[in-house]
N, C-alpha and C. Protein backbone atom coordinates (compact mmCIF):
# COMPACT_ATOMS: atom_id res chain seq x y z
N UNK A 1 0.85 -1.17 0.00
CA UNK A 1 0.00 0.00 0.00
C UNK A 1 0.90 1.23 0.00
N UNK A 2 0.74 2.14 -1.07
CA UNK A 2 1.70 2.98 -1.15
C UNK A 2 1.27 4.22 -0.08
N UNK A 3 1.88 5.48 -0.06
CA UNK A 3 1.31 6.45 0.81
C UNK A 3 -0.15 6.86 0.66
N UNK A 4 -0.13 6.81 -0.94
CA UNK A 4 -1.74 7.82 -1.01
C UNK A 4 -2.81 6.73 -1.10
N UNK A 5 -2.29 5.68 -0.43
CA UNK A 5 -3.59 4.52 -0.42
C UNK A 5 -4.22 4.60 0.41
N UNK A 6 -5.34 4.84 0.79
CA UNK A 6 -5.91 4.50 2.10
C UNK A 6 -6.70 3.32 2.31
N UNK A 7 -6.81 2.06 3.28
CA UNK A 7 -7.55 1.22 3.24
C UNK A 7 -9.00 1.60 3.20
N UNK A 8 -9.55 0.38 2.52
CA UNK A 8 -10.85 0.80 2.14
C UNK A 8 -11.59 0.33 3.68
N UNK A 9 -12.85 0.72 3.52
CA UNK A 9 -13.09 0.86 5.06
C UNK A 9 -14.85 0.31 4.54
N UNK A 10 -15.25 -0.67 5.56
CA UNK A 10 -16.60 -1.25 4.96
C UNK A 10 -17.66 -0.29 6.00
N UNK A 11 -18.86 0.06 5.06
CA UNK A 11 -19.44 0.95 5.93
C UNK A 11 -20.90 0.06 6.39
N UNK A 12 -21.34 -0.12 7.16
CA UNK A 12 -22.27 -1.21 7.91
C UNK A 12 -23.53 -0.11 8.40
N UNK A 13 -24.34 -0.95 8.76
CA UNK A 13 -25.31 -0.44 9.73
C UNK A 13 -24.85 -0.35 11.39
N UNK A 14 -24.90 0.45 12.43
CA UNK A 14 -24.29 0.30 13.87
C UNK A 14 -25.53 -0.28 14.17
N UNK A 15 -25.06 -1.02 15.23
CA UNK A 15 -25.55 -2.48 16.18
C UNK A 15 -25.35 -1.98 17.62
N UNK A 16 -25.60 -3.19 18.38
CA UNK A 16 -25.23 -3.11 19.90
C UNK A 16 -23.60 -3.44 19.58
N UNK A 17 -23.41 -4.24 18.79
CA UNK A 17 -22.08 -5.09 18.82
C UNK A 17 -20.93 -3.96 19.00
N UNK A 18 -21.28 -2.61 18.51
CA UNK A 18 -20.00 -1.58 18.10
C UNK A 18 -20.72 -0.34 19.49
N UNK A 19 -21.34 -0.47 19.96
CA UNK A 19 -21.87 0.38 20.86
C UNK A 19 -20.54 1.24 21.92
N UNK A 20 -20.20 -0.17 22.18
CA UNK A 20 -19.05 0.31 23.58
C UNK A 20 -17.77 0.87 22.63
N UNK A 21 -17.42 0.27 21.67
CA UNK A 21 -16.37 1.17 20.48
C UNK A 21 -16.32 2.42 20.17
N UNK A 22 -17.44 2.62 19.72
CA UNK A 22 -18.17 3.98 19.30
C UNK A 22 -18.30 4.82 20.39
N UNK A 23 -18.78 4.50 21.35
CA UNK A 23 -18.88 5.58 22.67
C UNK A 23 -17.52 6.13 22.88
N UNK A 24 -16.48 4.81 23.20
CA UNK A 24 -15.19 5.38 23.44
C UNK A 24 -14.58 6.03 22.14
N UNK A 25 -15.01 6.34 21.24
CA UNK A 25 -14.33 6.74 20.14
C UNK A 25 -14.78 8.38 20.18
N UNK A 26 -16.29 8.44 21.26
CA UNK A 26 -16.60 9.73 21.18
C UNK A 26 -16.17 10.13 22.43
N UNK A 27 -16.18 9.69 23.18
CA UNK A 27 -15.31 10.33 24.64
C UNK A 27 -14.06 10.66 23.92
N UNK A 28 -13.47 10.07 23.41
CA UNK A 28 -11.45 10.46 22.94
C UNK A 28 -11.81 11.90 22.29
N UNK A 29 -12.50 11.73 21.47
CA UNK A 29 -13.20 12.86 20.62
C UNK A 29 -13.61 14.29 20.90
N UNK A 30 -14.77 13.81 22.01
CA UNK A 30 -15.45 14.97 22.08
C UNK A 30 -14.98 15.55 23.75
N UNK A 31 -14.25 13.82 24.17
CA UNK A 31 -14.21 14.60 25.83
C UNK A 31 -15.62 14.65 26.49
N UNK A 32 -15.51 14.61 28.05
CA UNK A 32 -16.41 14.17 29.16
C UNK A 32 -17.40 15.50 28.96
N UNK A 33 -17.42 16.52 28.45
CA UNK A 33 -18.25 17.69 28.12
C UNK A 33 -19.45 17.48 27.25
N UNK A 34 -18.71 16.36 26.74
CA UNK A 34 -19.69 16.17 25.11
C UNK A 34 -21.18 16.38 25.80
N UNK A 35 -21.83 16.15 26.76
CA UNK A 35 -23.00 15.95 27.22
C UNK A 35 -24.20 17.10 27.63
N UNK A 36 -23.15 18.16 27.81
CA UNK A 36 -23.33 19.58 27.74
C UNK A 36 -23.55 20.50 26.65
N UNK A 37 -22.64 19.74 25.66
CA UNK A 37 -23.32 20.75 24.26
C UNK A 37 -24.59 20.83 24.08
N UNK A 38 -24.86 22.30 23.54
CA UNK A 38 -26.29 22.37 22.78
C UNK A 38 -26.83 20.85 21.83
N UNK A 39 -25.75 20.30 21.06
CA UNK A 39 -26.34 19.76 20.24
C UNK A 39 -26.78 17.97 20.85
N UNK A 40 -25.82 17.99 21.68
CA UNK A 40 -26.39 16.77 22.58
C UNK A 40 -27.60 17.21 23.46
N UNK A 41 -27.76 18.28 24.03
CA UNK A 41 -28.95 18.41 24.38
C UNK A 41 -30.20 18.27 23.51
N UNK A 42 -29.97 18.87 22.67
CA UNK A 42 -31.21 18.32 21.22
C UNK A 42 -31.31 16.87 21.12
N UNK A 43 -30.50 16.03 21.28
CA UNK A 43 -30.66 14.87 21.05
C UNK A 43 -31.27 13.77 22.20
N UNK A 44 -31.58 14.59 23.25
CA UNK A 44 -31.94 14.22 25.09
C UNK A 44 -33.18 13.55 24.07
N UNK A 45 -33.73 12.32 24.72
CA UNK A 45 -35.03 12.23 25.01
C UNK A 45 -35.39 11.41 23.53
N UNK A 46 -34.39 11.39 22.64
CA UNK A 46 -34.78 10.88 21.32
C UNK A 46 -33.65 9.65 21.36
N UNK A 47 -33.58 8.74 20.11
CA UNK A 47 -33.00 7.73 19.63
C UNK A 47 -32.60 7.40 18.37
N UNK A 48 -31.35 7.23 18.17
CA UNK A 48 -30.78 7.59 16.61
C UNK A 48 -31.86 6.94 16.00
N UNK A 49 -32.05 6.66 14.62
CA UNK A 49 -32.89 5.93 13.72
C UNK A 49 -32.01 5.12 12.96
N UNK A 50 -32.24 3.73 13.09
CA UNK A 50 -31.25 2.41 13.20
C UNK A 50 -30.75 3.14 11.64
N UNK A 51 -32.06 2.46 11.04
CA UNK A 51 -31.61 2.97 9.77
C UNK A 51 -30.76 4.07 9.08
N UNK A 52 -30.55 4.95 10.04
CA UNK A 52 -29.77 5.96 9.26
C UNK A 52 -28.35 6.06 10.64
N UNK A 53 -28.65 5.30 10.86
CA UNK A 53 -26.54 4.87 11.93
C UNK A 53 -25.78 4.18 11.33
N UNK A 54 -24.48 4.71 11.06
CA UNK A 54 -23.75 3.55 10.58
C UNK A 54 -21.90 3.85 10.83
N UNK A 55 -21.44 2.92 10.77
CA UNK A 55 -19.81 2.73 10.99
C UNK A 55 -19.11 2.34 10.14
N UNK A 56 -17.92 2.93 10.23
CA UNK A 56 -17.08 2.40 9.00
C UNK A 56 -16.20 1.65 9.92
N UNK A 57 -15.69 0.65 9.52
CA UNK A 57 -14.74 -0.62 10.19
C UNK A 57 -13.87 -0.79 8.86
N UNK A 58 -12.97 -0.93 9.84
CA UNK A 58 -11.65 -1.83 8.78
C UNK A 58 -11.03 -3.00 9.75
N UNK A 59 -10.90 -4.06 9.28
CA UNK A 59 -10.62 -5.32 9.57
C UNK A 59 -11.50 -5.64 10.78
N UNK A 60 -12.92 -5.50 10.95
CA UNK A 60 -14.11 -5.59 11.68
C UNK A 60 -13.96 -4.65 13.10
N UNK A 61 -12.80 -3.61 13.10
CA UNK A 61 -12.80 -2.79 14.44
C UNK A 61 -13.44 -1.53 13.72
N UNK A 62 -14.79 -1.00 14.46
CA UNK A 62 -15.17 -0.02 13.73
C UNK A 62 -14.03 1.91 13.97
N UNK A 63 -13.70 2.63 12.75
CA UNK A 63 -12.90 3.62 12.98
C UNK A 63 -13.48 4.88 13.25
N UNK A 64 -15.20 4.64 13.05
CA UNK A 64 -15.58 6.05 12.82
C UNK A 64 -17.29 5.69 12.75
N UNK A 65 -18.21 6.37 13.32
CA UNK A 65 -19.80 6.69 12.69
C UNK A 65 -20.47 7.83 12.89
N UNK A 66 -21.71 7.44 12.32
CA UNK A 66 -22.18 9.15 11.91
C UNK A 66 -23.79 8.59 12.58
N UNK A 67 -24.58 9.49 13.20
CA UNK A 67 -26.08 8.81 13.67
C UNK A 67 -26.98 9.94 13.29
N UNK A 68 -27.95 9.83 12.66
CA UNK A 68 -28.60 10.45 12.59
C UNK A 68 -30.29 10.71 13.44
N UNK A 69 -30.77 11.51 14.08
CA UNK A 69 -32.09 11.55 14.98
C UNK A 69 -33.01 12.50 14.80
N UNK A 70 -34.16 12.12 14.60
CA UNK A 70 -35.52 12.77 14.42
C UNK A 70 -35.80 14.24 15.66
N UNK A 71 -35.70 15.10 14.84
CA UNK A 71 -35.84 16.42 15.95
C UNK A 71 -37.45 16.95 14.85
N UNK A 72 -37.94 17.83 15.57
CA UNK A 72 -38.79 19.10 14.76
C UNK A 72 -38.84 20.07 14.84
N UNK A 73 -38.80 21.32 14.05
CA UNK A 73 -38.24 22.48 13.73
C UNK A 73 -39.56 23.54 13.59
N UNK A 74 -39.99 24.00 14.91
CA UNK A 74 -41.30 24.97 14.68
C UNK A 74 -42.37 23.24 14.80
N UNK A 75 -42.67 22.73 13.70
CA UNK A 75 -44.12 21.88 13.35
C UNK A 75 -43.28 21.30 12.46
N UNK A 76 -41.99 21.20 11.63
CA UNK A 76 -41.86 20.36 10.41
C UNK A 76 -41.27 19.49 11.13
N UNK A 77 -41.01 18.65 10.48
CA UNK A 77 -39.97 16.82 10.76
C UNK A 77 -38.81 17.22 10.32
N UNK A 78 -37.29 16.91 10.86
CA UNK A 78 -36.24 17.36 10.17
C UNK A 78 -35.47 16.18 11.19
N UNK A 79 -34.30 15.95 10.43
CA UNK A 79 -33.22 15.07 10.99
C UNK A 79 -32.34 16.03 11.75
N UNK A 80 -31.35 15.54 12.58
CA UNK A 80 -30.12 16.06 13.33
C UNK A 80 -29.14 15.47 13.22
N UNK A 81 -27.99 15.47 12.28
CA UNK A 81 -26.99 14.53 12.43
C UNK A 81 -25.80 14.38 13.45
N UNK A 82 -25.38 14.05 13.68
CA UNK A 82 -24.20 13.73 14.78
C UNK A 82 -25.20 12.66 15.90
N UNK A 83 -23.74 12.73 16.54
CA UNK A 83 -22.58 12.70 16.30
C UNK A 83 -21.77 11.95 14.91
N UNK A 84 -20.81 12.85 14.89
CA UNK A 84 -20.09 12.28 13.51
C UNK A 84 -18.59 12.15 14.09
N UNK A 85 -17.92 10.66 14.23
CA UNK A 85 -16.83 11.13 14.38
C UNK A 85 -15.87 9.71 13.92
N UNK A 86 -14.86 10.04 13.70
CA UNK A 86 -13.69 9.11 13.28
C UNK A 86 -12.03 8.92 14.16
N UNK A 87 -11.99 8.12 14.55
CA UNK A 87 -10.61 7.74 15.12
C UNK A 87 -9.60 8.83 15.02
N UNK A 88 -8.66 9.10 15.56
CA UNK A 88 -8.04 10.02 15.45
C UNK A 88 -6.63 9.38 13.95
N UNK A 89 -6.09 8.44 14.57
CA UNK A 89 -5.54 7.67 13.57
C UNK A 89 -5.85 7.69 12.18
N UNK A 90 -7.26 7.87 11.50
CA UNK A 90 -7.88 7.38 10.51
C UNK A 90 -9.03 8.90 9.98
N UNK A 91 -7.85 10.09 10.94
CA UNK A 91 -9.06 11.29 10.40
C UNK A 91 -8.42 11.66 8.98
N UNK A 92 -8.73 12.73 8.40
CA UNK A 92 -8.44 13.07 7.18
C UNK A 92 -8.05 12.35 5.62
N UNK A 93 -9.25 11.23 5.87
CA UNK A 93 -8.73 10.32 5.04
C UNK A 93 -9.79 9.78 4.19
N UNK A 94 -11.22 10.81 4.24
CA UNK A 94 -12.10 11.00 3.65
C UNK A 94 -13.23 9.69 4.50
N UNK A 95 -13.63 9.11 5.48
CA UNK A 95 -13.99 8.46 5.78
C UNK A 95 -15.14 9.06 6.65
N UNK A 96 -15.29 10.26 7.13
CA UNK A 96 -15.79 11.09 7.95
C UNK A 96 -17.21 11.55 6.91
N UNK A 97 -16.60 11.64 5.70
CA UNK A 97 -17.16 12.42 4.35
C UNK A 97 -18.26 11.25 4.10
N UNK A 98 -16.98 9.65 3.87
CA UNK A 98 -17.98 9.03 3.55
C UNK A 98 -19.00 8.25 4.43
N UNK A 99 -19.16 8.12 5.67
CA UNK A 99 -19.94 7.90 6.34
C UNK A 99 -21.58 8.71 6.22
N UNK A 100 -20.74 10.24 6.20
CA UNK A 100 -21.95 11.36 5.99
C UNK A 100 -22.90 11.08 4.96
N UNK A 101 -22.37 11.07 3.61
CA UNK A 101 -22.59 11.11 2.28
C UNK A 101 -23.88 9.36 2.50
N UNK A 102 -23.00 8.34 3.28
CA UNK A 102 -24.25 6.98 3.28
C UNK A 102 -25.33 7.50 3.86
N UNK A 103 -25.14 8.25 5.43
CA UNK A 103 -26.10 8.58 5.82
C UNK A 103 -27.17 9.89 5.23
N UNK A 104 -26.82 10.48 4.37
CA UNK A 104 -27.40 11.44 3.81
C UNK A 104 -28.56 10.61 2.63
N UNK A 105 -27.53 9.66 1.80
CA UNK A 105 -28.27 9.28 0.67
C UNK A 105 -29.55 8.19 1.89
N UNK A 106 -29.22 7.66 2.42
CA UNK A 106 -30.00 6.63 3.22
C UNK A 106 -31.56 7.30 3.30
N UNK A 107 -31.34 8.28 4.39
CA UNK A 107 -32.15 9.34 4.56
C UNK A 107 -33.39 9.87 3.03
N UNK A 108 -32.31 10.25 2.21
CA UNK A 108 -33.22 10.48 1.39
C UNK A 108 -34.13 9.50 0.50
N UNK A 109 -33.48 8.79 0.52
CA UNK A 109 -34.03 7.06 0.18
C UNK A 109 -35.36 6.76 1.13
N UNK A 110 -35.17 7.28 2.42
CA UNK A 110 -36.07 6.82 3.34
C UNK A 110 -37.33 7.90 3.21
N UNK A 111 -37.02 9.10 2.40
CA UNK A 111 -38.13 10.13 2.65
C UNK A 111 -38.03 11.64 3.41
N UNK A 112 -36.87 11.32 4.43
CA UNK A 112 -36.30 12.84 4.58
C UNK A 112 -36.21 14.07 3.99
N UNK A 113 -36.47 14.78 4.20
CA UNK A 113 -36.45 16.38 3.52
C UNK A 113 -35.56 17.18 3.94
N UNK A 114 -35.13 17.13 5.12
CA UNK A 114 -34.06 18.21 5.61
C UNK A 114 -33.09 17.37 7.18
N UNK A 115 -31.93 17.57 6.88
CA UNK A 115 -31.03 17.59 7.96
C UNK A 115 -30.33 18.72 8.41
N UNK A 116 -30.18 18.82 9.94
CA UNK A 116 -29.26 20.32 10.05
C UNK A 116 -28.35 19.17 11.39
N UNK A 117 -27.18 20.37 11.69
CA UNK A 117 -26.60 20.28 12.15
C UNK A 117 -25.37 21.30 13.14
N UNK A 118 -24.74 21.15 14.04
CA UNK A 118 -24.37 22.28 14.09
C UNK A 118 -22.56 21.71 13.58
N UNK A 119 -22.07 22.19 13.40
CA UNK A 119 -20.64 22.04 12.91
C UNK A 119 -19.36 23.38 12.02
N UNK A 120 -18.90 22.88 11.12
CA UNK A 120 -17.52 23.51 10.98
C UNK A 120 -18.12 23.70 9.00
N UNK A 121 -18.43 25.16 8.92
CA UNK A 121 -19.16 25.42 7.53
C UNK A 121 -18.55 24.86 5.83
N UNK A 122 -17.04 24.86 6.33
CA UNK A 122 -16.52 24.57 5.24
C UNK A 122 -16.36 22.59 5.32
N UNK A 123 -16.21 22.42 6.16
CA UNK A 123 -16.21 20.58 6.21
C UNK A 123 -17.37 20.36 5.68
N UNK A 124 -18.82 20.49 6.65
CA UNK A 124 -19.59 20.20 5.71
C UNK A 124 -20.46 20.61 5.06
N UNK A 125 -19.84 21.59 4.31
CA UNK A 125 -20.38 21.88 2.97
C UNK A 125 -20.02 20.88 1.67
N UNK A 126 -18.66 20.22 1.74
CA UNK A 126 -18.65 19.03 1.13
C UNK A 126 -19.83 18.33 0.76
N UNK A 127 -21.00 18.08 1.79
CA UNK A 127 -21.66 16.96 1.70
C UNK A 127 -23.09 17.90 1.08
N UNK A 128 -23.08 18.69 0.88
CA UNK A 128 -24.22 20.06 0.79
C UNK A 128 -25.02 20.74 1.75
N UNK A 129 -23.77 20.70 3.10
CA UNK A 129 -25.07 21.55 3.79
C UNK A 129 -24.16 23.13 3.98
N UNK A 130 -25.44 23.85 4.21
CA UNK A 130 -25.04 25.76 4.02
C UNK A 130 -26.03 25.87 5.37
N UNK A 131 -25.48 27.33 5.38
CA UNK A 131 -25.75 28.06 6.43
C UNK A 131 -26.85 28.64 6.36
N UNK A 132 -27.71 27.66 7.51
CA UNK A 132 -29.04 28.32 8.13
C UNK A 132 -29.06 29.97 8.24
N UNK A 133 -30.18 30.55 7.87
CA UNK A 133 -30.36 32.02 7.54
C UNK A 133 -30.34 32.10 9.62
N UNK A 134 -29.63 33.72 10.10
CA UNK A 134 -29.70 33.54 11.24
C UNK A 134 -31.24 33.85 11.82
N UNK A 135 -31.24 33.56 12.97
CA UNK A 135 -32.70 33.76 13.67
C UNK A 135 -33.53 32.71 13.09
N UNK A 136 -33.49 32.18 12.20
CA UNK A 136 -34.40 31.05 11.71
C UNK A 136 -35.17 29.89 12.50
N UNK A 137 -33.75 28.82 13.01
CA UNK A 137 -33.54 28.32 13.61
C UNK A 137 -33.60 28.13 15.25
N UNK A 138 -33.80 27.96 16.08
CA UNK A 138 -33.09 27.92 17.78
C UNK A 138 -33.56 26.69 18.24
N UNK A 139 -31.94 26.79 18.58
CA UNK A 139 -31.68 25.51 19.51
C UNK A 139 -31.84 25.44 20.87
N UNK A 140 -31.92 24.48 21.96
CA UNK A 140 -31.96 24.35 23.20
C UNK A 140 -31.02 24.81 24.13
N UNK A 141 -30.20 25.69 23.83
CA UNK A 141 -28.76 26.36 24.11
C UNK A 141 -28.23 26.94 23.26
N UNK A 142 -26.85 27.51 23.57
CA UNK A 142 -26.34 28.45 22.78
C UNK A 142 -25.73 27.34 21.59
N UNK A 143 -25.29 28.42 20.19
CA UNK A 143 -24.79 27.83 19.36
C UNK A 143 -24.09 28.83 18.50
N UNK A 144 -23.14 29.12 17.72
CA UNK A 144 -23.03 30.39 16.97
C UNK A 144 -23.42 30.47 15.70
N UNK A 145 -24.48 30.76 15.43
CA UNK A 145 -25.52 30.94 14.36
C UNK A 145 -24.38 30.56 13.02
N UNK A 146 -23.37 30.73 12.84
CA UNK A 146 -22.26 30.50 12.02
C UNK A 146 -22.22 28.76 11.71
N UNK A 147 -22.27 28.40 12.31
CA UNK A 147 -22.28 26.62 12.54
C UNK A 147 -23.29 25.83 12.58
N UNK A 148 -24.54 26.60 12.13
CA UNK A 148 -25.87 25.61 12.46
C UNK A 148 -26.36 25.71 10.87
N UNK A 149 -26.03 24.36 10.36
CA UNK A 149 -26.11 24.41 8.96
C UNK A 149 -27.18 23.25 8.57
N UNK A 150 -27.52 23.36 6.94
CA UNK A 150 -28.62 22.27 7.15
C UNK A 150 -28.30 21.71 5.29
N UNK A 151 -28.57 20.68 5.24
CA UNK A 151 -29.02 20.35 4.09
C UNK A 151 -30.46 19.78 3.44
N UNK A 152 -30.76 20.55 2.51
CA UNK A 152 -32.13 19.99 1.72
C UNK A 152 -32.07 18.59 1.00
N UNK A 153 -32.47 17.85 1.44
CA UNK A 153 -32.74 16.11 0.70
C UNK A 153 -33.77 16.61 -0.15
N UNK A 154 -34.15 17.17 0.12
CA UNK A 154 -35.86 17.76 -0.95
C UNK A 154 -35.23 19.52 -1.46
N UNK A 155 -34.87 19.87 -2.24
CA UNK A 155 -34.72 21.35 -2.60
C UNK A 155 -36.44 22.41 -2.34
N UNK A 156 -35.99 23.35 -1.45
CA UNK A 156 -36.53 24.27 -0.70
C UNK A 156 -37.18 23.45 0.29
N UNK A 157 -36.77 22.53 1.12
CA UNK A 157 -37.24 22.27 2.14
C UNK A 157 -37.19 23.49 3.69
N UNK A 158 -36.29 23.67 3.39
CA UNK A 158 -35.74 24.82 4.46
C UNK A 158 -36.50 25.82 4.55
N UNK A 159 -37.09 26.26 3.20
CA UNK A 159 -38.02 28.11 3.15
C UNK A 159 -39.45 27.69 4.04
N UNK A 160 -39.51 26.95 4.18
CA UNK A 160 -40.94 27.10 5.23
C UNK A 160 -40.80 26.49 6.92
N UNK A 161 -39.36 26.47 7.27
CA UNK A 161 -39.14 26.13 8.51
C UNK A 161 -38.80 26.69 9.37
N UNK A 162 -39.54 27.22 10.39
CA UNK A 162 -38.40 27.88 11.55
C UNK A 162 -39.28 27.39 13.06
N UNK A 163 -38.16 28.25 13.72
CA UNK A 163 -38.86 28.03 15.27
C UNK A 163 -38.17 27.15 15.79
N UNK A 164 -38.07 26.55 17.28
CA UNK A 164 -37.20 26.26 18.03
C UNK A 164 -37.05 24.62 17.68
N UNK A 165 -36.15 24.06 17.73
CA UNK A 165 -35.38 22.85 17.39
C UNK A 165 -35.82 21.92 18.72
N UNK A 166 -36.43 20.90 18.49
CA UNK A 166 -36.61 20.01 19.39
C UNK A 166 -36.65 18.48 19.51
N UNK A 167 -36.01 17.62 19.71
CA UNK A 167 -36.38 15.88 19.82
C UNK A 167 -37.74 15.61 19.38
N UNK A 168 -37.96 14.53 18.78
CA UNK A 168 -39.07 14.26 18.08
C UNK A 168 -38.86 12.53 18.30
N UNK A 169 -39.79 11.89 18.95
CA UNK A 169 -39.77 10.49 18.97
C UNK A 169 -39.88 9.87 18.15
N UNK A 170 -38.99 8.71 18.17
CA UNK A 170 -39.18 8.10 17.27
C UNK A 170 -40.30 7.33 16.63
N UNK A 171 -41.21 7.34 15.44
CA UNK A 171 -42.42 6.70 14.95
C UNK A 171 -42.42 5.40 14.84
């Protein structure tokens, strides 16, 4: 395998089996705080949607996943993605991208119209999400209107949504 090879990495559905992996992959990650963010608070009270969780593994140790969870925005249905995260070993190596990109197409496969998120504008804009108009949106805590981005699975899903961001059980 020369330098610019990267192993290919199989991307699965997440299970119980990768549960305790994945957690510790987000503690290294996000650190004992993680629980305090705004955006984990959005996620209180809800449960990823099997269908749209998934991990990338290489040689069956998973390196990285992305979960996606049912929030609602004012009265509409909208996804929340994250946590998104990848091994430290195995970051920048497009695996982060492609985790997103399964869970995005999944989603829209499934009927989704809109995902937001809060994050880093230029990472993922890769995958097509842009910056929520400010005031639109509000979350359950602070966030810097700069980082709360969304993508349309449906084009103009976004122009008829606003109002405060909240967990939405799962159906």
């Amino acid at each position: 395998m020369t330098a610019l090879t990267k192993p290919i990495a199989e991307i699965q559905y997440e299970d119980l089996s990768h549960l305790e992996i994945v957690e510790g992959l987000l503690d290294e990650a996000f650190g004992p705080g993680r629980f305090a963010k705004t955006a984990y608070r959005l996620r209180e009270g809800t449960v990823p949607i099997p269908e749209l969780s998934f991990v990338a593994t290489l040689k069956g140790r998973p390196i990285g996943a992305v979960r996606l969870s049912p929030i609602t925005i004012g009265g509409a249905e909208a996804l929340f993605l994250g946590p998104l995260v990848v091994h430290p070993d195995h970051k920048n190596q497009g695996y982060g991208l492609t985790l997103m990109n399964r869970a995005l197409h999944a989603a829209r496969q499934l009927g989704h119209r809109l995902v937001v998120l809060v994050g880093d504008a230029p990472y993922y804009a890769r995958a097509g999400f842009k910056p929520i108009p400010p005031g639109r949106v509000r979350l359950p805590g602070p966030v810097d209107p700069n980082r709360l981005l969304a993508c349309e699975l449906v084009e103009g899903s976004l122009d008829a949504v606003s109002g405060m961001a909240r967990p939405a059980p799962r159906r």
